[in-house]
N, C-alpha and C. Protein backbone atom coordinates (compact mmCIF):
# COMPACT_ATOMS: atom_id res chain seq x y z
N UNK A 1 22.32 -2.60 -11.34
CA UNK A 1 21.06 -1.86 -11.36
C UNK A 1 21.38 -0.38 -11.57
N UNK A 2 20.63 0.34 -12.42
CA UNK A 2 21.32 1.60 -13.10
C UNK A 2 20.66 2.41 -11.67
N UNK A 3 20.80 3.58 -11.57
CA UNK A 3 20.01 5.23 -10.78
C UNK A 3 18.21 4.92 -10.57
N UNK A 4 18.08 4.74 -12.04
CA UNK A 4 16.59 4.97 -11.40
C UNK A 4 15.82 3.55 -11.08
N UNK A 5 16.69 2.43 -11.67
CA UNK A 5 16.02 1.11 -10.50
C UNK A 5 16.62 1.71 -9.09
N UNK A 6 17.48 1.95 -9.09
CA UNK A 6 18.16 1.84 -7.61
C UNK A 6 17.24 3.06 -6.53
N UNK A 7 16.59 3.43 -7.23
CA UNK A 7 15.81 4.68 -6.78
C UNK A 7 14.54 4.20 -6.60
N UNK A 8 13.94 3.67 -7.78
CA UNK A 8 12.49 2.98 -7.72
C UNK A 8 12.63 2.15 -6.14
N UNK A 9 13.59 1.17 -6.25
CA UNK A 9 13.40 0.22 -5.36
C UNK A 9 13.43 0.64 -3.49
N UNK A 10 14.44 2.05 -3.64
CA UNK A 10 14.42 2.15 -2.54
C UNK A 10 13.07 3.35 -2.07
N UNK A 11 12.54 3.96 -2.77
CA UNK A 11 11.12 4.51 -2.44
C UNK A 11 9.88 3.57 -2.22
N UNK A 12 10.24 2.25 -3.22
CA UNK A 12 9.25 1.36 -2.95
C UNK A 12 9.01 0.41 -1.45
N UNK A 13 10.42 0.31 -1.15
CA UNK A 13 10.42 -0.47 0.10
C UNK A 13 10.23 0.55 1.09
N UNK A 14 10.61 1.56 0.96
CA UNK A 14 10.03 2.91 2.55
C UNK A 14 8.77 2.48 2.26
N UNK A 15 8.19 2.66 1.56
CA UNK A 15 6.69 3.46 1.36
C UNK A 15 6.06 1.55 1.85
N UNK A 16 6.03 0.26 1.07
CA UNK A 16 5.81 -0.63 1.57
C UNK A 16 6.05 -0.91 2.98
N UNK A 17 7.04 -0.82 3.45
CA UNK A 17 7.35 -0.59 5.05
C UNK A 17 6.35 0.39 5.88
N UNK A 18 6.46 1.34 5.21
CA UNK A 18 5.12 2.53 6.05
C UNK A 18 4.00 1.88 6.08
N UNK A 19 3.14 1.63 5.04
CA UNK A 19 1.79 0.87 5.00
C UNK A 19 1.94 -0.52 5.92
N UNK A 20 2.96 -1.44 6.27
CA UNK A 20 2.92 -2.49 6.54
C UNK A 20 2.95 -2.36 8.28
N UNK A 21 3.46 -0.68 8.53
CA UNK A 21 3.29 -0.72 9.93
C UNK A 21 2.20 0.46 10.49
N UNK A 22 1.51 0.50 9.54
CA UNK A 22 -0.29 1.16 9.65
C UNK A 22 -0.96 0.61 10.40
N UNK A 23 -1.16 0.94 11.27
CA UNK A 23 -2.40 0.38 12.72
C UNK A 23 -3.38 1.26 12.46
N UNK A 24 -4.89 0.46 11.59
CA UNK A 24 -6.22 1.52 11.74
C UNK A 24 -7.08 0.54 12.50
N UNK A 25 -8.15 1.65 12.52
CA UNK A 25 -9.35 0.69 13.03
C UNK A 25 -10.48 1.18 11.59
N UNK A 26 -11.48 -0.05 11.40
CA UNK A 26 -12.64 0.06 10.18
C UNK A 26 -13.92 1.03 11.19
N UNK A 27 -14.22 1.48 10.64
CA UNK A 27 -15.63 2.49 11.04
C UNK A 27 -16.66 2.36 10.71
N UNK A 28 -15.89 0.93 9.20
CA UNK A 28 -17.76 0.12 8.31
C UNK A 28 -17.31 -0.75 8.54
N UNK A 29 -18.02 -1.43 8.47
CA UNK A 29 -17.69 -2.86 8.62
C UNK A 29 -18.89 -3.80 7.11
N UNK A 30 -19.21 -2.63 6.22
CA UNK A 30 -19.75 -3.32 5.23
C UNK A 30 -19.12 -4.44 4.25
N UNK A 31 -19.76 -5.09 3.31
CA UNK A 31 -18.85 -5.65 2.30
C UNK A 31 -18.28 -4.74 1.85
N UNK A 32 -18.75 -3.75 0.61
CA UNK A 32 -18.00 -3.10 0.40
C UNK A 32 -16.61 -2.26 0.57
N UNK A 33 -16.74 -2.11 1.85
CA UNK A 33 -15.48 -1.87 2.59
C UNK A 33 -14.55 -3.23 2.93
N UNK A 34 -15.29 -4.17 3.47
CA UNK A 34 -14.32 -5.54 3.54
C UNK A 34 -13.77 -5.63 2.18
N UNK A 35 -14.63 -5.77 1.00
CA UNK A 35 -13.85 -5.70 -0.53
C UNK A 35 -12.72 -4.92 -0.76
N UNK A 36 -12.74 -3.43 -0.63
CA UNK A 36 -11.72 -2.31 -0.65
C UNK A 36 -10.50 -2.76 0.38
N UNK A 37 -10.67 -3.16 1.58
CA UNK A 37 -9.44 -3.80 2.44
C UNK A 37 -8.88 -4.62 1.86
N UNK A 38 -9.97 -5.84 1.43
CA UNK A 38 -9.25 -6.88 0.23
C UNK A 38 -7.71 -6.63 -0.57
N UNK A 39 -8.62 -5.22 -1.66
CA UNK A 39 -7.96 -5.10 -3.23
C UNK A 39 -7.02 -4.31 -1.90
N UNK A 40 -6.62 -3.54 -0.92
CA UNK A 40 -5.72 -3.29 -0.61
C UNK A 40 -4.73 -3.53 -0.17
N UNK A 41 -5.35 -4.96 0.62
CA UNK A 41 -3.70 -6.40 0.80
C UNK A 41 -4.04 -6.72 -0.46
N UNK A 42 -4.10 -7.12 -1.52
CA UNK A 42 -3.95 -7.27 -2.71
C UNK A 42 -2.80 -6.77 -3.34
N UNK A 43 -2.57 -5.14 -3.15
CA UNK A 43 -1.79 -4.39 -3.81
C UNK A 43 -0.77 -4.52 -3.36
N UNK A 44 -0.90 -4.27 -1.87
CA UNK A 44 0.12 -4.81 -1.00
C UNK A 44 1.14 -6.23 -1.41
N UNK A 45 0.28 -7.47 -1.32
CA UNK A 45 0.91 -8.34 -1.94
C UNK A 45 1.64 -8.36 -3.34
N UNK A 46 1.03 -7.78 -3.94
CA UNK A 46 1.56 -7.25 -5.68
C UNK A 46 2.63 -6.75 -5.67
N UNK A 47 3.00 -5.52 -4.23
CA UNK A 47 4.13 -4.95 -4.58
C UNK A 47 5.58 -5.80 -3.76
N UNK A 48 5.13 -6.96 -3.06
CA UNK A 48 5.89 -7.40 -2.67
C UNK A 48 6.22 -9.02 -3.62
N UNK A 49 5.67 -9.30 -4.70
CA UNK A 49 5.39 -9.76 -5.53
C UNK A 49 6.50 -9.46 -6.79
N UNK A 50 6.52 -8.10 -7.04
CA UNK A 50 6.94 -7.60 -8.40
C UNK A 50 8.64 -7.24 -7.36
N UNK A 51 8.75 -7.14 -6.29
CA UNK A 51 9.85 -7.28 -5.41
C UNK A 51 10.38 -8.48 -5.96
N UNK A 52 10.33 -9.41 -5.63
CA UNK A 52 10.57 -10.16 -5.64
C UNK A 52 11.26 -11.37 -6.67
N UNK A 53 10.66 -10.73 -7.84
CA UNK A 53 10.49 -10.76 -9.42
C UNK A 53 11.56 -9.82 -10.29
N UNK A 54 12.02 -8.58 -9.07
CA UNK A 54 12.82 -7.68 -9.63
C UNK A 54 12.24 -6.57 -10.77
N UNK A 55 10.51 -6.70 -11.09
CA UNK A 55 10.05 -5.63 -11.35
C UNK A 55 9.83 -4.26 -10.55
N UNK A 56 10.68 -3.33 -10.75
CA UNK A 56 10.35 -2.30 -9.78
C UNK A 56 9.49 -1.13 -10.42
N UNK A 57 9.11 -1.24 -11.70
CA UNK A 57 7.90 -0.54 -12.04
C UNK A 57 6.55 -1.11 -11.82
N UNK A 58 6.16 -2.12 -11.93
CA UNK A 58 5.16 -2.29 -11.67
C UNK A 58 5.05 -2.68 -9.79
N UNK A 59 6.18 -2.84 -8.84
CA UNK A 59 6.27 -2.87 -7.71
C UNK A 59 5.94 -1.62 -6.80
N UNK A 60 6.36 -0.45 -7.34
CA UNK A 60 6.25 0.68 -7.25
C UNK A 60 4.53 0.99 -7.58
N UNK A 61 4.50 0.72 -8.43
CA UNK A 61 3.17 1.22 -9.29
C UNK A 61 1.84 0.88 -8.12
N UNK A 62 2.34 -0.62 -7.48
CA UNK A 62 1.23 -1.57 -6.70
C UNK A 62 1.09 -1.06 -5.09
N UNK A 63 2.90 -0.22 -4.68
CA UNK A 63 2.49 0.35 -3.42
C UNK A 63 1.98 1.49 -3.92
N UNK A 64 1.61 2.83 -4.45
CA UNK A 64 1.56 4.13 -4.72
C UNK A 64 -0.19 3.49 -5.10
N UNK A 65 -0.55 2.47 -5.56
CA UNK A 65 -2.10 2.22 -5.52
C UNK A 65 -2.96 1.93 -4.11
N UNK A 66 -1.66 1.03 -3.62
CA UNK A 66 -2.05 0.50 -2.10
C UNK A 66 -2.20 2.00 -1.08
N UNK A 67 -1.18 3.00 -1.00
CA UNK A 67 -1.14 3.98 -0.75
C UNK A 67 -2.55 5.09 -1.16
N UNK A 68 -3.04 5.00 -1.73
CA UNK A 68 -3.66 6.06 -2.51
C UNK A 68 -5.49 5.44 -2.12
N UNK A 69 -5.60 4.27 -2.00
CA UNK A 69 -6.52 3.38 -1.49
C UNK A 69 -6.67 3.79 0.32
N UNK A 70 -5.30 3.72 0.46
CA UNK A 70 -5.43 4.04 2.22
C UNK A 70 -5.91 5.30 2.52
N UNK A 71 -4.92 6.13 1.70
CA UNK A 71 -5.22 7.65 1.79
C UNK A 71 -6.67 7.70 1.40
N UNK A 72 -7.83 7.32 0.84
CA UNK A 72 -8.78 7.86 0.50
C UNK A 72 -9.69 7.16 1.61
N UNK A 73 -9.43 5.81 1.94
CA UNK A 73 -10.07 5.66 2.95
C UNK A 73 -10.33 6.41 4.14
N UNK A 74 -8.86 6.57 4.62
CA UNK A 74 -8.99 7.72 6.10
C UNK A 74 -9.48 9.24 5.13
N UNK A 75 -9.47 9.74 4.24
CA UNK A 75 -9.99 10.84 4.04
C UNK A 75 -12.22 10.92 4.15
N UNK A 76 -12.02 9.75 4.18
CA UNK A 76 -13.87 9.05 3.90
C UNK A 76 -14.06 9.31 5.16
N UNK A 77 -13.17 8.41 6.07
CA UNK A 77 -13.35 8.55 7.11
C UNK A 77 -13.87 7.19 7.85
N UNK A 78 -13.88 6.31 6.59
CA UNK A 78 -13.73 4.35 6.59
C UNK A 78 -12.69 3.96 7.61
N UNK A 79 -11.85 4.66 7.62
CA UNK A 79 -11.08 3.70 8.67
C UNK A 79 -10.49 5.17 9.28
N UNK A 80 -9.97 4.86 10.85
CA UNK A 80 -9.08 5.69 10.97
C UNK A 80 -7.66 5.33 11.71
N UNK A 81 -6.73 6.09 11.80
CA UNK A 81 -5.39 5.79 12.00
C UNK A 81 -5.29 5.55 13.76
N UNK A 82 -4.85 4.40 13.72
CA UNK A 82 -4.12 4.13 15.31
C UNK A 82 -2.36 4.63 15.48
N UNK A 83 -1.94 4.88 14.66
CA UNK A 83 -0.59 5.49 15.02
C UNK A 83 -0.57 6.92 13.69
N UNK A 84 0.88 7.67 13.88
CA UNK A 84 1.13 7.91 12.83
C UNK A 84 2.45 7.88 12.01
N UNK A 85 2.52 8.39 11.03
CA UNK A 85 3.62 7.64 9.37
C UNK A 85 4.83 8.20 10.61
């Protein structure tokens, strides 16, 4: 595996590891928000998926979405954090 797999993979698994030990609580409890939790174990699963598969661009690609989903949630103010990173 050349530098920048070996790089992809190991930013991908911190950052998957961080999200996987995220304790929030929901503040909606709408569909819409149940949907958005959804597509976010979704991504989650994707990036442990393309792990697995030995894609680390699109593995990468699926936590930094999963990530970016969380982050906007607690910025809404949809969920908020029981621990921190």
């Amino acid at each position: 595996m050349d530098g920048t797999k070996n790089k992809l993979l190991e930013e991908t698994k911190k950052w998957l590891s961080r999200i996987e030990t995220e304790k929030y609580i929901v503040n909606n409890e709408s569909e819409e928000v149940k949907n958005v939790l959804k597509n976010l174990k979704a991504y989650i699963d994707d990036c442990k998926y393309f792990l697995e598969q030995g894609d680390m661009i699109r593995a990468f690609e699926a936590i930094v979405y999963a990530w970016g989903i969380y982050e906007t949630l607690l910025h809404l103010k949809i969920i908020s954090r029981k621990n921190k990173i």
